[in-house]
N, C-alpha and C. Protein backbone atom coordinates (compact mmCIF):
# COMPACT_ATOMS: atom_id res chain seq x y z
N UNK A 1 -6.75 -5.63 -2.56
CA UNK A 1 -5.85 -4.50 -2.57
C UNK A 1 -5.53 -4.10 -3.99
N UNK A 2 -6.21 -4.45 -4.98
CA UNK A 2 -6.30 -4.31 -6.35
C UNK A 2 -5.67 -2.84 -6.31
N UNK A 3 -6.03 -1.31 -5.54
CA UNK A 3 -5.61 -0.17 -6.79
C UNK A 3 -3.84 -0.40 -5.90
N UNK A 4 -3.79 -0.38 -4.84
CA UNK A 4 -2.91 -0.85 -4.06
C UNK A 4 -1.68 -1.22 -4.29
N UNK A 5 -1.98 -2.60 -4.68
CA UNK A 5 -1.02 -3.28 -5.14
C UNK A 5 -0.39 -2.90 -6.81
N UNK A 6 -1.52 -2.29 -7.39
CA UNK A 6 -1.08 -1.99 -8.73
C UNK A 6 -0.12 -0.94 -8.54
N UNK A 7 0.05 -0.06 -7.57
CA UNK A 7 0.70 0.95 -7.39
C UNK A 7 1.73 0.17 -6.55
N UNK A 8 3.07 0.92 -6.79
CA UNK A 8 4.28 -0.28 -6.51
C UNK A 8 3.95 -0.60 -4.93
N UNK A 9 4.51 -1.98 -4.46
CA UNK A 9 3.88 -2.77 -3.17
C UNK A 9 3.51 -2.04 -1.69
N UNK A 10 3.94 -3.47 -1.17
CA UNK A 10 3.30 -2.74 0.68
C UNK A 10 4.03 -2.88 1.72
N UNK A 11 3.75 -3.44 2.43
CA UNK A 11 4.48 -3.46 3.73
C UNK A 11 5.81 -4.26 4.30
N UNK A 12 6.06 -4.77 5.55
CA UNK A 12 7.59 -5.00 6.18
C UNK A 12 7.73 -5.61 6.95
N UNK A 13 9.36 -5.48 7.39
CA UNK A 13 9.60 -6.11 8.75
C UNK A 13 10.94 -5.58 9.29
N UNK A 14 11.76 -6.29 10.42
CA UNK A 14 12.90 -6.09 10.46
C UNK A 14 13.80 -7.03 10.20
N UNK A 15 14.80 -6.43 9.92
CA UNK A 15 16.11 -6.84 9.29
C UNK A 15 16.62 -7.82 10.66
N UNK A 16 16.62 -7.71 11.36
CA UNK A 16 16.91 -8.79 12.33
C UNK A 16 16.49 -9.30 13.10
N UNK A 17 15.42 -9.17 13.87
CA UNK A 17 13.96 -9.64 14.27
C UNK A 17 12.59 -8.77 14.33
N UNK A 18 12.01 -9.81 14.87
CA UNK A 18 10.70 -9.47 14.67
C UNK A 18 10.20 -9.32 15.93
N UNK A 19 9.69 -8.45 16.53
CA UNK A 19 9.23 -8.41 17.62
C UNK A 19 8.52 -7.34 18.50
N UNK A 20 7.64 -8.07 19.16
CA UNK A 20 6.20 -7.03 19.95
C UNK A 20 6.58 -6.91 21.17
N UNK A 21 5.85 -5.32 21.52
CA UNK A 21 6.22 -5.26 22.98
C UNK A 21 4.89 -5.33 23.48
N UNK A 22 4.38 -4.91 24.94
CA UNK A 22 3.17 -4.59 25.28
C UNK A 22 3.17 -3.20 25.76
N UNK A 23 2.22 -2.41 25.00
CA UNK A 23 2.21 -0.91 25.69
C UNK A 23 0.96 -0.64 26.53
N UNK A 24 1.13 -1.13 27.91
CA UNK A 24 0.26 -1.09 29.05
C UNK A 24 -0.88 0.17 28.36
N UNK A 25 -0.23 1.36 28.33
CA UNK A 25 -1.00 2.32 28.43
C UNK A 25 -2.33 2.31 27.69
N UNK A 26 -1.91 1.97 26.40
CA UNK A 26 -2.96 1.79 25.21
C UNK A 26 -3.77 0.85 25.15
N UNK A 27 -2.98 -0.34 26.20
CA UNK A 27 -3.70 -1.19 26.12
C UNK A 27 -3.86 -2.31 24.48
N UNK A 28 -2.92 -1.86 24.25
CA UNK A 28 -2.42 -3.14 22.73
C UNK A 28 -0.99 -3.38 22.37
N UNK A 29 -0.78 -4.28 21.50
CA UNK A 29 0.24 -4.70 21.31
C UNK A 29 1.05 -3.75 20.08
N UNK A 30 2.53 -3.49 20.23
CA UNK A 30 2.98 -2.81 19.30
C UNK A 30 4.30 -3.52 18.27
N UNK A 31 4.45 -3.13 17.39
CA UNK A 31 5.45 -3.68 16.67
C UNK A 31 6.66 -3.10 16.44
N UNK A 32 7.83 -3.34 15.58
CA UNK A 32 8.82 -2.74 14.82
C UNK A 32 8.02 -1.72 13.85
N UNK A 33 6.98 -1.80 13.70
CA UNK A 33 6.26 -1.06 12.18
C UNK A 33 5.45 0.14 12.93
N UNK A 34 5.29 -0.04 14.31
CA UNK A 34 4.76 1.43 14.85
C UNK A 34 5.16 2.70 14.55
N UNK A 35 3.86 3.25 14.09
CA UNK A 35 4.41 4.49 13.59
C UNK A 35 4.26 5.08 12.50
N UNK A 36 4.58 6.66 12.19
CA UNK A 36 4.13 6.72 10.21
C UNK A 36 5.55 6.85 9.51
N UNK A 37 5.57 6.12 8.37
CA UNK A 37 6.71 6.36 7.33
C UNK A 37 5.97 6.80 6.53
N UNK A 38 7.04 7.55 5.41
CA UNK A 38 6.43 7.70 4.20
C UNK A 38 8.09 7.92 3.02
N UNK A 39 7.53 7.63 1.89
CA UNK A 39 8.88 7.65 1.01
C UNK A 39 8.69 9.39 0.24
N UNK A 40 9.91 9.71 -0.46
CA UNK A 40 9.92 11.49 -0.87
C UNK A 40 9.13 10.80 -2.20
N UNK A 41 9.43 11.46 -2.84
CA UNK A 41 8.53 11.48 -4.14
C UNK A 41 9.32 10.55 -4.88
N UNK A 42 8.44 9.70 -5.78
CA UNK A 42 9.22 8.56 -6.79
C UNK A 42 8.60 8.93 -7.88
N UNK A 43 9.62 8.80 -8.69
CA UNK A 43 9.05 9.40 -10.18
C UNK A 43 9.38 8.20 -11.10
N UNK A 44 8.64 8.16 -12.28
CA UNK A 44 9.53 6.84 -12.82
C UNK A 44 8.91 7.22 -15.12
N UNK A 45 9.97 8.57 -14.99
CA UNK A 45 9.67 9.14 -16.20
C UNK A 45 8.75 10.24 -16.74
N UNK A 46 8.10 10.48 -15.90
CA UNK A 46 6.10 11.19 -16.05
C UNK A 46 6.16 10.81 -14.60
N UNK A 47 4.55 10.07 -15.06
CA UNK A 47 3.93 10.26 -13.67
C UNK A 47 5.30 10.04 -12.04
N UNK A 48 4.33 10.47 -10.82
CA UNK A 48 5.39 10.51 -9.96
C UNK A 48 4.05 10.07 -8.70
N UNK A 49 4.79 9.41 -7.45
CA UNK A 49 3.84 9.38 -6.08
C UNK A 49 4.69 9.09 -5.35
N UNK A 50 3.55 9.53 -4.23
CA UNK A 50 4.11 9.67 -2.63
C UNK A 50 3.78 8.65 -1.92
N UNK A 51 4.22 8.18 -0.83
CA UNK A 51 3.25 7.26 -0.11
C UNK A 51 3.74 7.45 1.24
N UNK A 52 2.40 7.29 2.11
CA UNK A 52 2.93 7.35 3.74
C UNK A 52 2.06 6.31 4.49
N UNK A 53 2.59 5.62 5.42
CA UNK A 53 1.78 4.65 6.27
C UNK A 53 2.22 4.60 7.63
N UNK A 54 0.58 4.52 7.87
CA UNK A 54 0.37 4.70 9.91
C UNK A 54 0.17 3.19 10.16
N UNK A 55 0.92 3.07 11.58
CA UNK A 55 0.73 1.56 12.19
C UNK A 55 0.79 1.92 13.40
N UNK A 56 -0.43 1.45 13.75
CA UNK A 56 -1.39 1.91 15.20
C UNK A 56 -1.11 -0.06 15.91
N UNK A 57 -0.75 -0.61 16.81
CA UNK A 57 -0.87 -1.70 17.33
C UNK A 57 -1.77 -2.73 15.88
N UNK A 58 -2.30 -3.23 15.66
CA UNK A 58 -2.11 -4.21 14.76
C UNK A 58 -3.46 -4.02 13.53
N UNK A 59 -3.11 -2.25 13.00
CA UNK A 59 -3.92 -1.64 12.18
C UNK A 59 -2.80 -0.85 11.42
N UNK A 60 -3.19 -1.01 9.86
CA UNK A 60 -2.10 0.04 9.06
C UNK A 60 -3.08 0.93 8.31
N UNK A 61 -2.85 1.93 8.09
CA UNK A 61 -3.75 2.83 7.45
C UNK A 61 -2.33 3.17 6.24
N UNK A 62 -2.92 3.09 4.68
CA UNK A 62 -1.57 3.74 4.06
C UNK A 62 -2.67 4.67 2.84
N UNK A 63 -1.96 5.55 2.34
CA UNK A 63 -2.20 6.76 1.85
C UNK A 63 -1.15 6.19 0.23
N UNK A 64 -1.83 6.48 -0.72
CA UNK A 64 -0.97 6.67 -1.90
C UNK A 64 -1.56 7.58 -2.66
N UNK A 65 -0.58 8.81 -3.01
CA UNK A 65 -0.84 9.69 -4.09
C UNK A 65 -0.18 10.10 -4.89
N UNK A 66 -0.97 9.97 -6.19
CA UNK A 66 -0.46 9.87 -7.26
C UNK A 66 -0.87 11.57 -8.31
N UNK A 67 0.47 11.55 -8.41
CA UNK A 67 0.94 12.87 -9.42
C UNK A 67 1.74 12.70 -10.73
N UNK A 68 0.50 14.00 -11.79
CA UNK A 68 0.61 13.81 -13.53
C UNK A 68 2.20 14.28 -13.77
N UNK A 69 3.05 14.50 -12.92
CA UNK A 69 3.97 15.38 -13.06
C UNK A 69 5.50 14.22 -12.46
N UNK A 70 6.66 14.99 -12.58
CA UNK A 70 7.91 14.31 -12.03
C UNK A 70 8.36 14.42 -10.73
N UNK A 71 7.87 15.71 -10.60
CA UNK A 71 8.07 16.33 -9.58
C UNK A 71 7.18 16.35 -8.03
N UNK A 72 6.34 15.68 -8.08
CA UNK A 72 4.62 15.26 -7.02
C UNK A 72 4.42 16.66 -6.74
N UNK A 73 4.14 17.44 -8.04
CA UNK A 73 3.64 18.80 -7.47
C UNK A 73 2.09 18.85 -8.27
N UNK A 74 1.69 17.95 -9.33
CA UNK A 74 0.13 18.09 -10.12
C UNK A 74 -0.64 17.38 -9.53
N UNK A 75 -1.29 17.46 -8.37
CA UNK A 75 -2.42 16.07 -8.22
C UNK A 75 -3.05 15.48 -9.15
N UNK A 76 -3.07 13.91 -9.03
CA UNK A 76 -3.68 13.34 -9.77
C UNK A 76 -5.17 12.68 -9.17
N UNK A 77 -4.31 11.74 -8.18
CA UNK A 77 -5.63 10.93 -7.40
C UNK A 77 -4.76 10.31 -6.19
N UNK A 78 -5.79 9.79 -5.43
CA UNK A 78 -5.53 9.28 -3.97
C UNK A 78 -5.95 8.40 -3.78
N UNK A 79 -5.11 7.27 -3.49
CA UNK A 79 -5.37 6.12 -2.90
C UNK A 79 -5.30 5.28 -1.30
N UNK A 80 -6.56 4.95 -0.97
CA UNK A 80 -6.16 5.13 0.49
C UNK A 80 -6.55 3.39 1.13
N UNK A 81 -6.21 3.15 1.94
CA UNK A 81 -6.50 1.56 2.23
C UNK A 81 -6.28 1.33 3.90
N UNK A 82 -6.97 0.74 4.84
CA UNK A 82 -6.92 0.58 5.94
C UNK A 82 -7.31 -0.98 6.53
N UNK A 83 -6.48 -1.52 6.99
CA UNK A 83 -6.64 -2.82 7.40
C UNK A 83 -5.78 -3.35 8.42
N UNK A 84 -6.04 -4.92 8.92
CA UNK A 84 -5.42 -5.17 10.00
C UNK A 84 -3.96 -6.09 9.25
N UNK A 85 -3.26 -6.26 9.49
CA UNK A 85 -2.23 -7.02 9.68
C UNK A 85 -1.49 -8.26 11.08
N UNK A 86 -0.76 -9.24 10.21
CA UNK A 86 -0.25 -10.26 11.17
C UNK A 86 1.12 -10.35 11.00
N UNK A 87 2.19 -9.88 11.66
CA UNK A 87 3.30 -10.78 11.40
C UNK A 87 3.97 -11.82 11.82
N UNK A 88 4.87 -12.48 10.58
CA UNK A 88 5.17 -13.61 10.92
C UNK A 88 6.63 -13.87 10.38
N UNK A 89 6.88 -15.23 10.57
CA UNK A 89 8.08 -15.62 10.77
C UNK A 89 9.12 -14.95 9.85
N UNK A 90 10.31 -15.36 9.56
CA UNK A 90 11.49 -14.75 8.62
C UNK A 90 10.74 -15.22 6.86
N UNK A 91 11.07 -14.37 6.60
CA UNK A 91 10.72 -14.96 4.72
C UNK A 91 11.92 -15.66 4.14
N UNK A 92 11.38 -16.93 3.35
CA UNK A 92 12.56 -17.88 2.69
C UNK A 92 13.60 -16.98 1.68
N UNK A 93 12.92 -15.48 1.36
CA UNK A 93 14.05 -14.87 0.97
C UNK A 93 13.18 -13.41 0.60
N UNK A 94 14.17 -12.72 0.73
CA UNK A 94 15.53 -12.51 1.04
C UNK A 94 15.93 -12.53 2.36
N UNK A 95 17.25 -12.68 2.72
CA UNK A 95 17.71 -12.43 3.61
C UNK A 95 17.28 -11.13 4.55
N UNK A 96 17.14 -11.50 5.80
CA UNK A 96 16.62 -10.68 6.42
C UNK A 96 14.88 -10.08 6.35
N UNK A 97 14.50 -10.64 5.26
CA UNK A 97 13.05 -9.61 5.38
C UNK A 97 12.36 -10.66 6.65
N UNK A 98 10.91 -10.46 6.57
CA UNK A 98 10.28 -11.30 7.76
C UNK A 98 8.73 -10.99 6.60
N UNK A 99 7.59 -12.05 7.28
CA UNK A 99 6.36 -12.45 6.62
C UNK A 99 5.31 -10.92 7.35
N UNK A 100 4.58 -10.70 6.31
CA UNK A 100 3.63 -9.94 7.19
C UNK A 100 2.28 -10.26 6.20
N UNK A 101 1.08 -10.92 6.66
CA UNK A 101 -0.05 -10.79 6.34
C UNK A 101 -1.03 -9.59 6.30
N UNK A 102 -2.21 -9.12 5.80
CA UNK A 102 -2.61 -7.90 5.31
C UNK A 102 -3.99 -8.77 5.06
N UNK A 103 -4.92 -8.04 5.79
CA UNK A 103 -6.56 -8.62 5.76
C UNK A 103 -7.39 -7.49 6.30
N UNK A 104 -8.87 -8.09 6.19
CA UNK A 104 -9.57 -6.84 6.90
C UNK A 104 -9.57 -5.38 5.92
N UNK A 105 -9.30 -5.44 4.19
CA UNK A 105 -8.88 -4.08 3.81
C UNK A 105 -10.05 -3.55 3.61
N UNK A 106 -10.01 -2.60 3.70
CA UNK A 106 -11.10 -1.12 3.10
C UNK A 106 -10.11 -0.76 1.96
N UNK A 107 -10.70 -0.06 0.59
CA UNK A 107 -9.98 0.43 0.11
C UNK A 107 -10.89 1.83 -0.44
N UNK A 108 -10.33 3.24 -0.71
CA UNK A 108 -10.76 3.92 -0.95
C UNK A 108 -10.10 4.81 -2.54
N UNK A 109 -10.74 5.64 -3.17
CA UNK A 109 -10.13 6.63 -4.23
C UNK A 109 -10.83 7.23 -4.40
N UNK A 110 -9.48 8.35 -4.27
CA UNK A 110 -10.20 10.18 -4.44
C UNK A 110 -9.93 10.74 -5.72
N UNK A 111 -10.26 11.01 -6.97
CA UNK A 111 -9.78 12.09 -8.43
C UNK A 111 -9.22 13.45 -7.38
N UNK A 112 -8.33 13.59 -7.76
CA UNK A 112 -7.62 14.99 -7.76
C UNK A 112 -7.67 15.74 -8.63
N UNK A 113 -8.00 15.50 -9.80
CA UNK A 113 -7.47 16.03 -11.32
C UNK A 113 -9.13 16.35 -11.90
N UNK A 114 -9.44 17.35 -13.28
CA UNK A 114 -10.70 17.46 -13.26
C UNK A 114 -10.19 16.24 -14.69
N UNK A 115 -8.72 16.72 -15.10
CA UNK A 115 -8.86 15.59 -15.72
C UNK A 115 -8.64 14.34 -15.60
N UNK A 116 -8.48 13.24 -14.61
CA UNK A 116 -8.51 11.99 -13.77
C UNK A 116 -10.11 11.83 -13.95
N UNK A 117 -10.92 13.17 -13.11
CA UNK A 117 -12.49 12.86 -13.45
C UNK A 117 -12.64 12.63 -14.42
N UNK A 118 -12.36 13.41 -15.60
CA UNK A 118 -13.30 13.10 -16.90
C UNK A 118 -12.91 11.78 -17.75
N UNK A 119 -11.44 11.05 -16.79
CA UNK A 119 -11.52 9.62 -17.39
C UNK A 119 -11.94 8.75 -17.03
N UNK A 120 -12.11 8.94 -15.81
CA UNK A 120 -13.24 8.18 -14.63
C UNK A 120 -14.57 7.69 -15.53
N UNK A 121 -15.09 9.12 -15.65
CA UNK A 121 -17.06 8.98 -16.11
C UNK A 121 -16.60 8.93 -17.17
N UNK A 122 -15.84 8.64 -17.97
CA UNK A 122 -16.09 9.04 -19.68
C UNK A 122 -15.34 7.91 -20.55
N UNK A 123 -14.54 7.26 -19.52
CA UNK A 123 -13.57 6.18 -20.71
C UNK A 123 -13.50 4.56 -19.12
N UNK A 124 -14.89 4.02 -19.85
CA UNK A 124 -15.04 2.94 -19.06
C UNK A 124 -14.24 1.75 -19.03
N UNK A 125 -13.36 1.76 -19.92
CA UNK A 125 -11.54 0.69 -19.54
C UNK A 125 -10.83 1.77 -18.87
N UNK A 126 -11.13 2.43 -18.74
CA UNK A 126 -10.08 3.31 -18.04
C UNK A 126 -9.67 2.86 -15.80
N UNK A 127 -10.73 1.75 -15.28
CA UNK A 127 -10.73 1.39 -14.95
C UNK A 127 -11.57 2.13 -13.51
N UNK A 128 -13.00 2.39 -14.01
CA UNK A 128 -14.23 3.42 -13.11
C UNK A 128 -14.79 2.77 -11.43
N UNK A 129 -14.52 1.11 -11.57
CA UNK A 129 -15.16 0.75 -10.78
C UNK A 129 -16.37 0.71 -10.34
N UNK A 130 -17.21 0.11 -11.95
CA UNK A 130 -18.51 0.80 -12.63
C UNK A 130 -19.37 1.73 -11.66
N UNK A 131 -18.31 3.06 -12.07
CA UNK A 131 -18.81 4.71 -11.70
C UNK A 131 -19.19 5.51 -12.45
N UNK A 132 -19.88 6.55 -12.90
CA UNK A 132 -20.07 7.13 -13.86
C UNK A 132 -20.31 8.28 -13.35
N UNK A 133 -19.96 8.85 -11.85
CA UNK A 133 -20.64 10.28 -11.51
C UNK A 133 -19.65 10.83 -10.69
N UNK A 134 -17.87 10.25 -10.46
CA UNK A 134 -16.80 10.86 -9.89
C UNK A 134 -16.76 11.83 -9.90
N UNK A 135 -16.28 12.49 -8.92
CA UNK A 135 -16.29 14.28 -8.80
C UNK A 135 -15.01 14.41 -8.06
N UNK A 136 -14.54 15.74 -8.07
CA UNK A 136 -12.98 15.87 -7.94
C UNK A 136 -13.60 15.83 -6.00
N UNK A 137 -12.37 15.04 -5.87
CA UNK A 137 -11.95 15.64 -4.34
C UNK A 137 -12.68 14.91 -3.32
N UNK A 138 -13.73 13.73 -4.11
CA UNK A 138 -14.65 13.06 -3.38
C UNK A 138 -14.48 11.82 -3.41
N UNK A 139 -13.97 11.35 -1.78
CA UNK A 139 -13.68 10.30 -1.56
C UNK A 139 -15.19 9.26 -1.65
N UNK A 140 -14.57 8.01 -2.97
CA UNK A 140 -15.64 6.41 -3.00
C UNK A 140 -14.63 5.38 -2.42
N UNK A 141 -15.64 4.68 -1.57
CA UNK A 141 -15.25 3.29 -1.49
C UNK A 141 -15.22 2.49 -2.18
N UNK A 142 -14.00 1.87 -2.50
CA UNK A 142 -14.16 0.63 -3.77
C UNK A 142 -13.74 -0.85 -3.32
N UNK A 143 -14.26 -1.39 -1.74
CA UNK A 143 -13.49 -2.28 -1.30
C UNK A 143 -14.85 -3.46 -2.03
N UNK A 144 -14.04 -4.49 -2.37
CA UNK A 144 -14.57 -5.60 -2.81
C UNK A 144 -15.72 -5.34 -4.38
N UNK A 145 -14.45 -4.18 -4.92
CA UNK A 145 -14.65 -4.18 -6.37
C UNK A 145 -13.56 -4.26 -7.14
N UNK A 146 -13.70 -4.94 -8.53
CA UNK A 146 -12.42 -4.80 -9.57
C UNK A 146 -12.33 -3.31 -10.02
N UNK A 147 -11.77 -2.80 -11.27
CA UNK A 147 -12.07 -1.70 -11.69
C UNK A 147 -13.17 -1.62 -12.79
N UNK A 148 -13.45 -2.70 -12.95
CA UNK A 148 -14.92 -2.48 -13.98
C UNK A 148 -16.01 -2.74 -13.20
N UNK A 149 -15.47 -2.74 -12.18
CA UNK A 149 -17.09 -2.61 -10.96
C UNK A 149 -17.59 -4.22 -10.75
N UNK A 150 -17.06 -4.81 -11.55
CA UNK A 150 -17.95 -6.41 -10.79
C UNK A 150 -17.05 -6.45 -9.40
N UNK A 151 -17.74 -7.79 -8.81
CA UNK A 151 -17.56 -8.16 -7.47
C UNK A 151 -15.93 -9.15 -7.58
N UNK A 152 -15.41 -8.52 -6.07
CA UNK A 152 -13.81 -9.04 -6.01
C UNK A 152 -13.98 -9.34 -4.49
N UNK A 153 -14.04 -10.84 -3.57
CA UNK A 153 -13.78 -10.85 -2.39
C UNK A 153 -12.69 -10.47 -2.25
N UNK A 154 -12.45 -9.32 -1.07
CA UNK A 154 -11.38 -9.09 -0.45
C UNK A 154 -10.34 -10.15 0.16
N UNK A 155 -8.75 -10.03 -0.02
CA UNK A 155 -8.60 -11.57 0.32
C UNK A 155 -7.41 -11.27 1.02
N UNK A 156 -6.66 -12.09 1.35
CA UNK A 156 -5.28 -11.66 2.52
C UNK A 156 -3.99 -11.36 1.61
N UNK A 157 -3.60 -10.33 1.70
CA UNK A 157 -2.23 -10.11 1.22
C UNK A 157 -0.76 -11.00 1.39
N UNK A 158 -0.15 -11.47 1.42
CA UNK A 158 0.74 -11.83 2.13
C UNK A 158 1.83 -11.36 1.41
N UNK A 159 2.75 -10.59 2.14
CA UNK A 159 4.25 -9.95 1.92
C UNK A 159 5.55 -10.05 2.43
N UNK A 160 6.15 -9.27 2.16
CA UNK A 160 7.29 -9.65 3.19
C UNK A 160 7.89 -7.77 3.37
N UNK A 161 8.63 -7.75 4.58
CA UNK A 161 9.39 -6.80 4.67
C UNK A 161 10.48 -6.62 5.39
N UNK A 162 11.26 -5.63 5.59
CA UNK A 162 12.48 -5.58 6.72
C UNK A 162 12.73 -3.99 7.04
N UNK A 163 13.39 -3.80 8.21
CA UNK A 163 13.75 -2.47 9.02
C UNK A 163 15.10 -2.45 9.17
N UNK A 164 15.50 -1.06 9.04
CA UNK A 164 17.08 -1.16 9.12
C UNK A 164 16.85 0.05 9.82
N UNK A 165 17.27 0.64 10.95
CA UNK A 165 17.22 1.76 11.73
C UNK A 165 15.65 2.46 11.64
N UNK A 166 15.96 3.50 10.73
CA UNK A 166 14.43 4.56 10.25
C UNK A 166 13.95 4.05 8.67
N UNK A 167 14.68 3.08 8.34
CA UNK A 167 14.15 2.89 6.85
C UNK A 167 13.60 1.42 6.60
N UNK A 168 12.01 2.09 6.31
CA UNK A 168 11.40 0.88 5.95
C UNK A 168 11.42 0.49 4.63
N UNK A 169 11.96 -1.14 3.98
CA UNK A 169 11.58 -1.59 2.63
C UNK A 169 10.45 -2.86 2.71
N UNK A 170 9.48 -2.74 1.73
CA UNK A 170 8.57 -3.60 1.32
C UNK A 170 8.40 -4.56 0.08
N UNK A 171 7.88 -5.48 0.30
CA UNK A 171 8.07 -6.52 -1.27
C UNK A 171 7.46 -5.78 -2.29
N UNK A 172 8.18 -5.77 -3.41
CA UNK A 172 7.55 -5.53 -4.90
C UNK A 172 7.24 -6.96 -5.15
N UNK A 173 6.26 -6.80 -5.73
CA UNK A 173 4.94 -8.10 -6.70
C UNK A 173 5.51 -8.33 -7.68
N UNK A 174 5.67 -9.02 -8.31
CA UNK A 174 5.63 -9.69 -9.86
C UNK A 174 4.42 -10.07 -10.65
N UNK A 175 4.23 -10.42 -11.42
CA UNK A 175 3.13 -11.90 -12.16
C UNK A 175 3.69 -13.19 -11.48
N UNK A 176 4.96 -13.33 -11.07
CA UNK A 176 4.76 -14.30 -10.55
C UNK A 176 4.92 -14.74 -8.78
N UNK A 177 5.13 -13.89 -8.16
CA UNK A 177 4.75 -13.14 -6.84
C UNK A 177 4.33 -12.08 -6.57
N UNK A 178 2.69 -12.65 -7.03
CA UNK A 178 1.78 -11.34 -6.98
C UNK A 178 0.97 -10.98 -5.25
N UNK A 179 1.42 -12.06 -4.37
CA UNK A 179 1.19 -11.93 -3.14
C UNK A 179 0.13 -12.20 -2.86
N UNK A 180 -0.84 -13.02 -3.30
CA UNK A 180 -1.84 -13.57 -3.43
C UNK A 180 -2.19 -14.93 -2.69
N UNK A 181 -0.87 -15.60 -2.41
CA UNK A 181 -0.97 -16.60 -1.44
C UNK A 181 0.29 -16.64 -1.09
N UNK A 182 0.71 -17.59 0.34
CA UNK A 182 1.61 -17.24 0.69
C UNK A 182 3.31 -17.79 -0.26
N UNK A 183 2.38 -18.79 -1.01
CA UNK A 183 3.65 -19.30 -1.84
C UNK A 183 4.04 -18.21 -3.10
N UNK A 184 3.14 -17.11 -2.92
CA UNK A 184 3.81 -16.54 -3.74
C UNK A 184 4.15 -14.84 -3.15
N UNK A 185 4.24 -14.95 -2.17
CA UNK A 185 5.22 -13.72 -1.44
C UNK A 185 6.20 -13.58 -2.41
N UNK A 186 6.13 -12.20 -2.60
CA UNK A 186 7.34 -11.02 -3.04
C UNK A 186 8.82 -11.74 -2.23
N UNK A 187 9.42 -12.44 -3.49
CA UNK A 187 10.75 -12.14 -3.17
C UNK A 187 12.31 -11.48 -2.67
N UNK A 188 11.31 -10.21 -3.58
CA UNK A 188 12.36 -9.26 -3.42
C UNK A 188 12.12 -8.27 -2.93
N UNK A 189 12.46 -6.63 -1.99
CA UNK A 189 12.57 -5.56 -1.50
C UNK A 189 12.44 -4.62 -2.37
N UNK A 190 12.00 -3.32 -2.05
CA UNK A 190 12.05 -2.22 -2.75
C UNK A 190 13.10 -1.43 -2.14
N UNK A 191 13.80 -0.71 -3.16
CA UNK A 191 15.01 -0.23 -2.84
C UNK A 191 14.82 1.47 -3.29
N UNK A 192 16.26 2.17 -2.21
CA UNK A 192 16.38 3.40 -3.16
C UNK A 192 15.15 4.06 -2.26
N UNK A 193 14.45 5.28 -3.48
CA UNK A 193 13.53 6.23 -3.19
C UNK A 193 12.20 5.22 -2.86
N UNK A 194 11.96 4.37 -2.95
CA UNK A 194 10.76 3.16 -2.99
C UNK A 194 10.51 3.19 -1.46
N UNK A 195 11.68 3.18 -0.80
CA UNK A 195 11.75 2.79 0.76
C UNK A 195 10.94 3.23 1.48
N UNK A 196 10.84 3.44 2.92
CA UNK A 196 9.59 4.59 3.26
C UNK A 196 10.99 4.24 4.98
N UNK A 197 10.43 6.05 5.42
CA UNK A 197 11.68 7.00 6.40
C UNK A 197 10.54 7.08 7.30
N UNK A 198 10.76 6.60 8.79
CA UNK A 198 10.29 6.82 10.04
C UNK A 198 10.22 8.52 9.98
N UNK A 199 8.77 8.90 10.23
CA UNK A 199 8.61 10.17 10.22
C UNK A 199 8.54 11.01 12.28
């Protein structure tokens, strides 16, 4: 979940339990997380993004886009990621969040910008995902690559989150809960505009 996670964190739970129903109709199991959220625009000085995520029975599809502006009115680029998820028990902290695992990812990125493209093909730390022929508006797959294009097994996320009515919060990462295994689950919640609103 490399572009993913670099972009502030992921997913949740509820604030006071955790729990599945069965929806005969569909024929799968559903959660507290059914459904799309998404947060308004977060700005943090300059750049600014949006984010929205679908949870279909035990599939999340999330969308991140990112804008040169304060306001999420300049496209920049799009980040998109689709995978299965597990949840699990309460998290040792904080209070109230609960465990949710993240596997199975696809990850995708779109340039919005002609200038995003021309840093793409033209400034190879810039982080290409050894690409050299990006074009605006054209979605690549970059699952089980770094950004300099060598090989990255895809590996399980593990997070934490919680639900409070319509508002979903998700763990922010550290260096030292970078969510990479489960001993190092995100401590803490994203707060504020970070959150993401039952749509």
């Amino acid at each position: 979940m490399k572009i993913l996670l670099a972009l502030p964190v992921l997913i949740f739970a509820n604030g006071c339990s955790v729990k599945e129903s069965s929806d005969s109709s569909a024929g799968s199991s559903t959660t507290v997380l059914e459904g799309t959220w998404s947060t308004g625009c977060v700005s943090a000085d300059g750049p600014s993004s949006k984010r929205v995520i679908t949870v279909k029975g035990n599939t999340i599809s999330q969308t991140f886009n990112g804008f040169s502006d304060a306001s999420c009115a300049s496209d920049l680029v799009q980040a998109r990621q689709e995978a299965t998820f597990t949840l699990g028990a309460a998290a040792t902290a904080p209070a109230g969040a609960a465990k949710i695992d993240i596997a199975n990812s696809k990850e995708f990125l779109t340039p919005k910008s002609d200038v995003y493209v021309n840093s793409l093909n033209t400034s190879p730390g810039f982080g290409n995902y050894g690409k050299s022929d990006w074009a605006l508006n054209v979605e690549v797959e970059i699952t089980g690559k770094k950004d300099d294009g060598s090989a990255e097994p895809e590996t399980t996320e593990f997070n934490i989150y919680s639900v409070s009515g319509t508002t979903l919060c998700l763990g922010k990462t550290s260096d030292t809960n970078d969510g990479k295994s489960d001993a190092k689950r995100p401590t803490t919640l994203a707060t504020g505009v970070e959150c993401l609103t039952k749509q």
